[in-house]
N, C-alpha and C. Protein backbone atom coordinates (compact mmCIF):
# COMPACT_ATOMS: atom_id res chain seq x y z
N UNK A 1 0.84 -1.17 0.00
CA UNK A 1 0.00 0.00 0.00
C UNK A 1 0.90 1.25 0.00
N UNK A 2 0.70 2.38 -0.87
CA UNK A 2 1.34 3.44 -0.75
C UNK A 2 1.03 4.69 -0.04
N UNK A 3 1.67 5.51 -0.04
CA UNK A 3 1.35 6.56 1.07
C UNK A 3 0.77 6.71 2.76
N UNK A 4 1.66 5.49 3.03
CA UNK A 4 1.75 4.95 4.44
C UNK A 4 2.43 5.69 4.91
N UNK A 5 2.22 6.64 6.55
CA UNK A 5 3.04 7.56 6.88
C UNK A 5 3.06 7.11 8.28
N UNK A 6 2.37 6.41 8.98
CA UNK A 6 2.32 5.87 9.94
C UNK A 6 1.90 4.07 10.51
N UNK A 7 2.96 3.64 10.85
CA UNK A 7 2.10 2.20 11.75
C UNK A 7 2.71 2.12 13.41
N UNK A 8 1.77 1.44 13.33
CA UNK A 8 1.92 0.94 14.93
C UNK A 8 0.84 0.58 15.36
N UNK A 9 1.55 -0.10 16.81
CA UNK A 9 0.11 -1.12 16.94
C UNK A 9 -0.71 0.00 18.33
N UNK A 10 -1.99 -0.85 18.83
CA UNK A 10 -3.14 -0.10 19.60
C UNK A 10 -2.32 -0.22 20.58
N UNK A 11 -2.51 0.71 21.87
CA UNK A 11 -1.79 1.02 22.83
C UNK A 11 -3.00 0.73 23.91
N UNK A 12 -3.11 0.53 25.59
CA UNK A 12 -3.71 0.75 26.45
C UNK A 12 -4.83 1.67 26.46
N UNK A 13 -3.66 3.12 26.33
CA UNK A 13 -3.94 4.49 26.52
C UNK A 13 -5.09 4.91 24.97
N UNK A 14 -5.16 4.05 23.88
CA UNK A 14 -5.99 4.40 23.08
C UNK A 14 -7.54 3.29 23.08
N UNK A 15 -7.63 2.95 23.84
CA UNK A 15 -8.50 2.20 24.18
C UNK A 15 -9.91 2.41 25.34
N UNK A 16 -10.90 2.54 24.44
CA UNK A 16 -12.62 3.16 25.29
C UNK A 16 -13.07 2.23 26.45
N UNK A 17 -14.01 2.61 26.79
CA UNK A 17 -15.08 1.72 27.82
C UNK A 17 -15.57 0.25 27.07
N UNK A 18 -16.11 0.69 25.54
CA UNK A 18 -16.54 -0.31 24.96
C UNK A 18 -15.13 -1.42 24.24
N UNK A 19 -14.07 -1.29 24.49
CA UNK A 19 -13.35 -2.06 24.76
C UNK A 19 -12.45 -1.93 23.04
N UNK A 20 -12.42 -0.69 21.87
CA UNK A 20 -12.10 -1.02 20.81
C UNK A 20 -11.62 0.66 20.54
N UNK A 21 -11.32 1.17 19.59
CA UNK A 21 -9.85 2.10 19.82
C UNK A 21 -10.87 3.52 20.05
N UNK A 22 -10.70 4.48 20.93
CA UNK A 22 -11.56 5.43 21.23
C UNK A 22 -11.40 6.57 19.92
N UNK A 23 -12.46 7.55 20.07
CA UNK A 23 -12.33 8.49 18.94
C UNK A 23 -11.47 9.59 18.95
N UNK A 24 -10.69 10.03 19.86
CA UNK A 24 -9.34 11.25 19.43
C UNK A 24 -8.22 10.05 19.70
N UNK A 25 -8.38 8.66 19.28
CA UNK A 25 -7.25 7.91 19.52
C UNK A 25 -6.46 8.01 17.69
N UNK A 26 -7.60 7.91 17.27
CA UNK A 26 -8.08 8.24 15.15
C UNK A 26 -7.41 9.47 15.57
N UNK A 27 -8.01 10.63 16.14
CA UNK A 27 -7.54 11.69 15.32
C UNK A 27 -5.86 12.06 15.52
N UNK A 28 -5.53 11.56 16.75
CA UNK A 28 -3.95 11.44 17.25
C UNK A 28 -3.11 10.94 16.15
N UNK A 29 -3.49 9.80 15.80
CA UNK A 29 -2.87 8.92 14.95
C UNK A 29 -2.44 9.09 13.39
N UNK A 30 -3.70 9.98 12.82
CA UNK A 30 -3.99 11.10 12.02
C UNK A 30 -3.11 11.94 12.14
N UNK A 31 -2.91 12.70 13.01
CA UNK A 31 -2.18 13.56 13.20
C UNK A 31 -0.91 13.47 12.97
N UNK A 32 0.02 12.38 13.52
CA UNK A 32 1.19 12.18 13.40
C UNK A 32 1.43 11.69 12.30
N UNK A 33 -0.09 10.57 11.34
CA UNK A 33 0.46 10.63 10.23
C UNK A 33 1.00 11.51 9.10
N UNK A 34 0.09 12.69 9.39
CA UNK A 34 0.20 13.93 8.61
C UNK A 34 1.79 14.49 8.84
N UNK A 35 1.92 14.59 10.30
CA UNK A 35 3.11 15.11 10.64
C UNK A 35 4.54 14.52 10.11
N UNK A 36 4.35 12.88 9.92
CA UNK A 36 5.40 12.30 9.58
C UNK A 36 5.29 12.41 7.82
N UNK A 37 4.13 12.69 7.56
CA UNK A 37 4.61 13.12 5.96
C UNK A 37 5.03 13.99 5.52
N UNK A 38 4.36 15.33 5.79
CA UNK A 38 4.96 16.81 5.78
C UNK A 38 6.36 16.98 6.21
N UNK A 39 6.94 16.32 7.12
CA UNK A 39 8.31 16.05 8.08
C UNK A 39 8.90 15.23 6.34
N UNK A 40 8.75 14.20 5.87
CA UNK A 40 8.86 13.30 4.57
C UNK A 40 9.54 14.64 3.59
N UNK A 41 8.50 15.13 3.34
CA UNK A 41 8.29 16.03 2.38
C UNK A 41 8.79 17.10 1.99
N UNK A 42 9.79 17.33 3.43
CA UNK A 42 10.48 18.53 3.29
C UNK A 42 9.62 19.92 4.29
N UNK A 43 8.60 19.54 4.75
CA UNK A 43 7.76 20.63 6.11
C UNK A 43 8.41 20.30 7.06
N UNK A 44 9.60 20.65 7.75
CA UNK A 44 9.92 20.11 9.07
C UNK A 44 9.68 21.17 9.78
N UNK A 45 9.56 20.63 10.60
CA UNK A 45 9.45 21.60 12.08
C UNK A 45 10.51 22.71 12.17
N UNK A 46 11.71 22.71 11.38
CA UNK A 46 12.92 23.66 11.50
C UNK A 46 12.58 24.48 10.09
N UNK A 47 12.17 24.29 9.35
CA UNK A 47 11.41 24.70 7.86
C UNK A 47 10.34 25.81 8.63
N UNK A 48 9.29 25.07 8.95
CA UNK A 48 8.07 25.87 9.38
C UNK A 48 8.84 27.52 10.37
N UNK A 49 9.80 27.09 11.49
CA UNK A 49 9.89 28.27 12.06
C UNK A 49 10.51 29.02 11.30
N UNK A 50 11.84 28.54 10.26
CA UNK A 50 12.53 29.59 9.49
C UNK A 50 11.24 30.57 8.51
N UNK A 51 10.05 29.93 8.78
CA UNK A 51 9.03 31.15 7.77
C UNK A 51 7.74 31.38 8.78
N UNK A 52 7.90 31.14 10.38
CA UNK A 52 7.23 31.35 10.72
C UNK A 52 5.60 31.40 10.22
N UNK A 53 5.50 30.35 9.64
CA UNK A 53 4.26 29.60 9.78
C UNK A 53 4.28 28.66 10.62
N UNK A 54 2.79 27.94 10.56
CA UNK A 54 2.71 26.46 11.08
C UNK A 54 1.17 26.28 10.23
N UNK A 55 0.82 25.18 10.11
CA UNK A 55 -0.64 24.52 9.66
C UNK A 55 -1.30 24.48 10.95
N UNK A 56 -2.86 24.76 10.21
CA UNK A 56 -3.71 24.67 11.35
C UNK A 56 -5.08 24.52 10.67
N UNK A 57 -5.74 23.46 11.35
CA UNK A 57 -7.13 22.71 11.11
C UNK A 57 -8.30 23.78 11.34
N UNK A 58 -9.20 23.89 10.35
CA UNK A 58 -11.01 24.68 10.46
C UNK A 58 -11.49 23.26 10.89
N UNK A 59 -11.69 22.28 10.47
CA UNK A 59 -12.13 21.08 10.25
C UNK A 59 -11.42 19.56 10.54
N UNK A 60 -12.15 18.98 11.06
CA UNK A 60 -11.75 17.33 11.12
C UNK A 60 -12.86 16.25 11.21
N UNK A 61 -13.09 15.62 10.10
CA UNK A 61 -14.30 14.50 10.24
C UNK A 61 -13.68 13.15 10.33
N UNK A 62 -14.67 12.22 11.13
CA UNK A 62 -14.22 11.13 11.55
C UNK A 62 -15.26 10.30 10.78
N UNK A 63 -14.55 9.11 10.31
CA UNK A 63 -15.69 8.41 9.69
C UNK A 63 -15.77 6.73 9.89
N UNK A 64 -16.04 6.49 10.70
CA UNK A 64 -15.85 5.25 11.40
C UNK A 64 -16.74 3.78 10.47
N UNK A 65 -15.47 2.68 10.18
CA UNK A 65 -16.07 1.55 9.02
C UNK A 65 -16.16 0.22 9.90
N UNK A 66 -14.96 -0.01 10.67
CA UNK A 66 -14.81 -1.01 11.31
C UNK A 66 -14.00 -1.05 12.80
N UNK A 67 -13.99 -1.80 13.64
CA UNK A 67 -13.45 -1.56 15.37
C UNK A 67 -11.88 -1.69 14.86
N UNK A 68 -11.92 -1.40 15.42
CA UNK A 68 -9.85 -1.73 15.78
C UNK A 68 -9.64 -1.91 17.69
N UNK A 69 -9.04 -2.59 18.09
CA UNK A 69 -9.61 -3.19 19.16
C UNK A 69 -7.71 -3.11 19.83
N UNK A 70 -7.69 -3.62 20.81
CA UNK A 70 -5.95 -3.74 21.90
C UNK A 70 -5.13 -4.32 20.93
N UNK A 71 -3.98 -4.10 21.11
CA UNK A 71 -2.82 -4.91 20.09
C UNK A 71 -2.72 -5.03 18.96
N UNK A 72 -4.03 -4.74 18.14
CA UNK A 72 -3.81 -4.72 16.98
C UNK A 72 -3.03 -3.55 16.12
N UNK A 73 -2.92 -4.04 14.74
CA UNK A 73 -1.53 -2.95 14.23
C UNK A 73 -2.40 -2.20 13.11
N UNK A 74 -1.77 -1.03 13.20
CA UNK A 74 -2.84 0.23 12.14
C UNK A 74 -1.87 0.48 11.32
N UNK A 75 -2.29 0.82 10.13
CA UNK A 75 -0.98 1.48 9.37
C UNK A 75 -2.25 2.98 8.78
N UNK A 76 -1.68 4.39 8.53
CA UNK A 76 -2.63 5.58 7.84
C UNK A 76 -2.06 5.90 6.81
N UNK A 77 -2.77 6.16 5.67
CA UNK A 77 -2.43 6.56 4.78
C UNK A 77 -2.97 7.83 4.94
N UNK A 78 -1.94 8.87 4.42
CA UNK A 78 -2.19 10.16 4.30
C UNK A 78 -2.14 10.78 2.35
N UNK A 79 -3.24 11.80 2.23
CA UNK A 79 -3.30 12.00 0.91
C UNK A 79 -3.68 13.62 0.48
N UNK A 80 -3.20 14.82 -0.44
CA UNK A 80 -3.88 15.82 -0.64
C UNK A 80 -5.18 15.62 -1.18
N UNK A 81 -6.12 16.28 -0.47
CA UNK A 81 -7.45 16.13 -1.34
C UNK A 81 -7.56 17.00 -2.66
N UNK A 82 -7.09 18.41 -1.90
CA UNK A 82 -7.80 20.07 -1.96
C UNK A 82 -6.87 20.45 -2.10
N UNK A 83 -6.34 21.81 -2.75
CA UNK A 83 -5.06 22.64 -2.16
C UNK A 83 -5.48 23.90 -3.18
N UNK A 84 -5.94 25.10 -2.41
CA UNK A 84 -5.90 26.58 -3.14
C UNK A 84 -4.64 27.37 -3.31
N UNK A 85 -4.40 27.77 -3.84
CA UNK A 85 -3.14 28.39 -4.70
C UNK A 85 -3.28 29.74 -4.52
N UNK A 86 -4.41 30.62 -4.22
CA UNK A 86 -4.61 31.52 -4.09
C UNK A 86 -4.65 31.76 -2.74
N UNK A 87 -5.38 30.89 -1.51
CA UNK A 87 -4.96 31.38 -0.23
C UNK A 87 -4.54 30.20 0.64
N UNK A 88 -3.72 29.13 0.41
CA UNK A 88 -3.22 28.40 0.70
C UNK A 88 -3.98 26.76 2.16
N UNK A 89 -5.16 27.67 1.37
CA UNK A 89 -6.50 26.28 1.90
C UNK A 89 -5.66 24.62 1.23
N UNK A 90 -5.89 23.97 2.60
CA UNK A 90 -5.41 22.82 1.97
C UNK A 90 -6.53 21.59 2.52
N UNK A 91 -6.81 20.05 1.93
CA UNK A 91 -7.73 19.30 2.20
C UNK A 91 -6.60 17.55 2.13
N UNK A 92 -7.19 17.04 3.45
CA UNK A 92 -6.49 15.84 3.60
C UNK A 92 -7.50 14.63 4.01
N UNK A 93 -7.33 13.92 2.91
CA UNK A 93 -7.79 12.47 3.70
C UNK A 93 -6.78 11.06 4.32
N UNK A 94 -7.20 11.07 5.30
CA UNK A 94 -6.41 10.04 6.22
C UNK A 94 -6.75 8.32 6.33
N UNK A 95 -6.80 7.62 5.89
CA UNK A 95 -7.34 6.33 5.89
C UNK A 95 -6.63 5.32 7.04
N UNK A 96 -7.44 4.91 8.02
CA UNK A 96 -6.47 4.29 9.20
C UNK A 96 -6.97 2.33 8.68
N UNK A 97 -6.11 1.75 8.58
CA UNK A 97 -6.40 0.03 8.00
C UNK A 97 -5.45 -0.59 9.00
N UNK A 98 -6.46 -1.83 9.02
CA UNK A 98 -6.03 -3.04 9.82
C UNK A 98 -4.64 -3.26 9.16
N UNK A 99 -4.10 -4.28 10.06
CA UNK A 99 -2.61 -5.19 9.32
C UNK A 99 -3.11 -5.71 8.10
N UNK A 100 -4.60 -6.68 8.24
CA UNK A 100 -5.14 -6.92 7.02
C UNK A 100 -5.28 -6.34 6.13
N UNK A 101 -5.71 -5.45 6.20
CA UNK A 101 -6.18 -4.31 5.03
C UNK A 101 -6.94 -3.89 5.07
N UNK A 102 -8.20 -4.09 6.21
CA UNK A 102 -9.20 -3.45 6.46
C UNK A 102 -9.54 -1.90 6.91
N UNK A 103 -10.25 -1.14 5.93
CA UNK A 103 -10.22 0.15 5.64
C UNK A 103 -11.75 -0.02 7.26
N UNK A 104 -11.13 0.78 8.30
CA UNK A 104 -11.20 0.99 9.92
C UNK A 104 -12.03 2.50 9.97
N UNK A 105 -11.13 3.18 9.41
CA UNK A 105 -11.58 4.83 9.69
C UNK A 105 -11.29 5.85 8.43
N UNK A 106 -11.94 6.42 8.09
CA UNK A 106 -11.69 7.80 7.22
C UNK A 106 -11.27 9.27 8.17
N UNK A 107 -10.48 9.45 8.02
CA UNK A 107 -10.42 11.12 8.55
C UNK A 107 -9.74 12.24 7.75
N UNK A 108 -11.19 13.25 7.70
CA UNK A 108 -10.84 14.29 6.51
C UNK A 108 -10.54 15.61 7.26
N UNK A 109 -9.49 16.32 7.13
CA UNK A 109 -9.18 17.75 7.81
C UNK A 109 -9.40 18.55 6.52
N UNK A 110 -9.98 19.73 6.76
CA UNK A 110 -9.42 21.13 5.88
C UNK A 110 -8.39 21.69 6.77
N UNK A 111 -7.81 22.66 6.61
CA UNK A 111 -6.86 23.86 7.19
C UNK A 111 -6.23 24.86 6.29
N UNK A 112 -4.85 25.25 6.40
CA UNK A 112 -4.35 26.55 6.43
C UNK A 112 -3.20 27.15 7.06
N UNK A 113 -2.66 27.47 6.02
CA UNK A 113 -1.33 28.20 7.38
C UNK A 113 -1.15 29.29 7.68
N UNK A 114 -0.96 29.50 8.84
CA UNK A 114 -1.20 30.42 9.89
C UNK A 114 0.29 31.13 10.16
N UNK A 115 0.19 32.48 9.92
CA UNK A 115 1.37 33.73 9.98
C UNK A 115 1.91 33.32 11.62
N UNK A 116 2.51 33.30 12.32
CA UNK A 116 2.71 32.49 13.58
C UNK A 116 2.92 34.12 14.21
N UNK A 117 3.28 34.67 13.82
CA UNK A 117 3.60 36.14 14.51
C UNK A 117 2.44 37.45 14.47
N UNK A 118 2.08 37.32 13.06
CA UNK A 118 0.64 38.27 13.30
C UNK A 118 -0.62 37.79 13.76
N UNK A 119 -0.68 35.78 13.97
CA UNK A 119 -1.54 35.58 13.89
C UNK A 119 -2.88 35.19 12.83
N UNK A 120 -2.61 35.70 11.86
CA UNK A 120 -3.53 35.69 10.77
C UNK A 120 -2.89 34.62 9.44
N UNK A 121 -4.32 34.29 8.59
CA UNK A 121 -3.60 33.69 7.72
C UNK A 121 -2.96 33.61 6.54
N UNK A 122 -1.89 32.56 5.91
CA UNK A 122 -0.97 33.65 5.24
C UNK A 122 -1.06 32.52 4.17
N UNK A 123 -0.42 32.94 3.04
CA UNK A 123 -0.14 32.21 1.94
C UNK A 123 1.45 31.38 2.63
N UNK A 124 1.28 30.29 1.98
CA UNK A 124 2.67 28.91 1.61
C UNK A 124 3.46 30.19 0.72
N UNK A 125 4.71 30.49 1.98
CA UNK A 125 6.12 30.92 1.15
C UNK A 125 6.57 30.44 -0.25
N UNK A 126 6.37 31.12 -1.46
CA UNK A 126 7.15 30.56 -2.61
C UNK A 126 8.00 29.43 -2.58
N UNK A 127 9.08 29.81 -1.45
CA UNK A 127 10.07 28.83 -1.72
C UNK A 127 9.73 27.64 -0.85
N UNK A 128 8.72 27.64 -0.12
CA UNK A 128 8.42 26.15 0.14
C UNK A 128 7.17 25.50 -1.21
N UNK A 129 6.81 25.65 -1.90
CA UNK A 129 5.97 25.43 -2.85
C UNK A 129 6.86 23.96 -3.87
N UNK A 130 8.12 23.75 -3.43
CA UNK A 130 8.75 22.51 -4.49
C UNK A 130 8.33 21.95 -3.17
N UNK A 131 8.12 22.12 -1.89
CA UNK A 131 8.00 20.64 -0.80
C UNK A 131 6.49 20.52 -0.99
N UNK A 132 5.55 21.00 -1.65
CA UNK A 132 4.30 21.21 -1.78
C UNK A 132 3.89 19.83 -2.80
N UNK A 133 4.77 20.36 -3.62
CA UNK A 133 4.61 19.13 -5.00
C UNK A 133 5.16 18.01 -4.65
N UNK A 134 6.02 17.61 -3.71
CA UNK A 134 5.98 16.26 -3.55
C UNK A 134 5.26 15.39 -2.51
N UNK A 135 4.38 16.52 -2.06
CA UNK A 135 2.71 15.93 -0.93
C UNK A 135 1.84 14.44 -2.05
N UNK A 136 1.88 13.78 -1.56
CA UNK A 136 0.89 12.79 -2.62
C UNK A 136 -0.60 13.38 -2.78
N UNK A 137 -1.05 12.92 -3.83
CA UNK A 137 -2.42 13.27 -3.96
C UNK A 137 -3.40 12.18 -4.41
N UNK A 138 -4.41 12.53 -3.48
CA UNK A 138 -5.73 11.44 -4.22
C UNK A 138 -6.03 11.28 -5.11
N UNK A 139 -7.07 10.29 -5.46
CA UNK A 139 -7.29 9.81 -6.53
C UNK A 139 -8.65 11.22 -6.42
N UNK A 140 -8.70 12.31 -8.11
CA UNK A 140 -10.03 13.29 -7.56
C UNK A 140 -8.65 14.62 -7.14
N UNK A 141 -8.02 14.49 -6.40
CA UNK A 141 -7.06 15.62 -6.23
C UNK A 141 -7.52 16.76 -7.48
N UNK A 142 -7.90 17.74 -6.05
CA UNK A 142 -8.22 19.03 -7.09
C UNK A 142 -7.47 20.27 -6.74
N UNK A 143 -7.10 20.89 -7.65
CA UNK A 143 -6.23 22.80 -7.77
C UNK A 143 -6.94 23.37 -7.49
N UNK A 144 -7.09 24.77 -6.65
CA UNK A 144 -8.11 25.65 -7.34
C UNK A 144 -6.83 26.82 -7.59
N UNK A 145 -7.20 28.09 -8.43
CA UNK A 145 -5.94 28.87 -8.71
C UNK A 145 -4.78 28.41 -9.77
């Protein structure tokens, strides 16, 4: 499977009452997948401060297919949905699957990057725009701009 940015298996600490992986356990997991791709891609954390941005979420949907339960192993695929060119709106879908292959969870973010010093939001620096193009994209991946 391609555009795997994260595995590992269920932990204690991600685990509900009803006994199978809780719901900000998805969006955690999500998260770091994103993080370890953008980190991939050339967005590192030492990148982001030299332009004082950072990304930041309007949106996050959870879309729940099948349990994922203790010990078992997740792998996420992370993907561009969306990406505006004009104000640097961006759209991600996250797919969390069993070891098997069983498609578990959907999770879709919009966001945006955020001027870290004025606060407000700013366009993707020119010169990060070549780490832009090597983000994978969905199948449907749309431009606007």
């Amino acid at each position: 499977m391609e555009n795997i940015f994260y595995e590992g298996q269920v932990i204690w600490a991600q685990i509900d009452a009803n006994r199978h992986m809780r719901h900000s356990a998805y969006a955690d997991i999500c998260a770091q997948a994103r993080s370890n791709m953008l980190n991939k891609m050339g967005f590192s954390l030492d990148k982001f401060a030299q332009f004082q941005i950072g990304p930041i979420l309007f949106r996050e949907e959870l879309i729940y297919a099948k349990e994922v339960h203790l010990d078992e192993y997740v792998q996420v695929k992370v993907e561009l949905t969306k990406y505006n060119k004009i104000n640097s709106r961006f759209s991600f879908i996250h797919q969390v699957y069993r070891q098997d292959g069983t498609l578990c969870c959907t999770v879709n973010v919009d966001g945006a990057w955020l001027d870290l010093k004025l606060r407000k939001l700013t366009k993707l620096p020119e010169e990060m725009e070549p780490y832009l193009a090597k983000v994978p994209r969905a199948v449907g991946y749309e431009e606007i701009g």
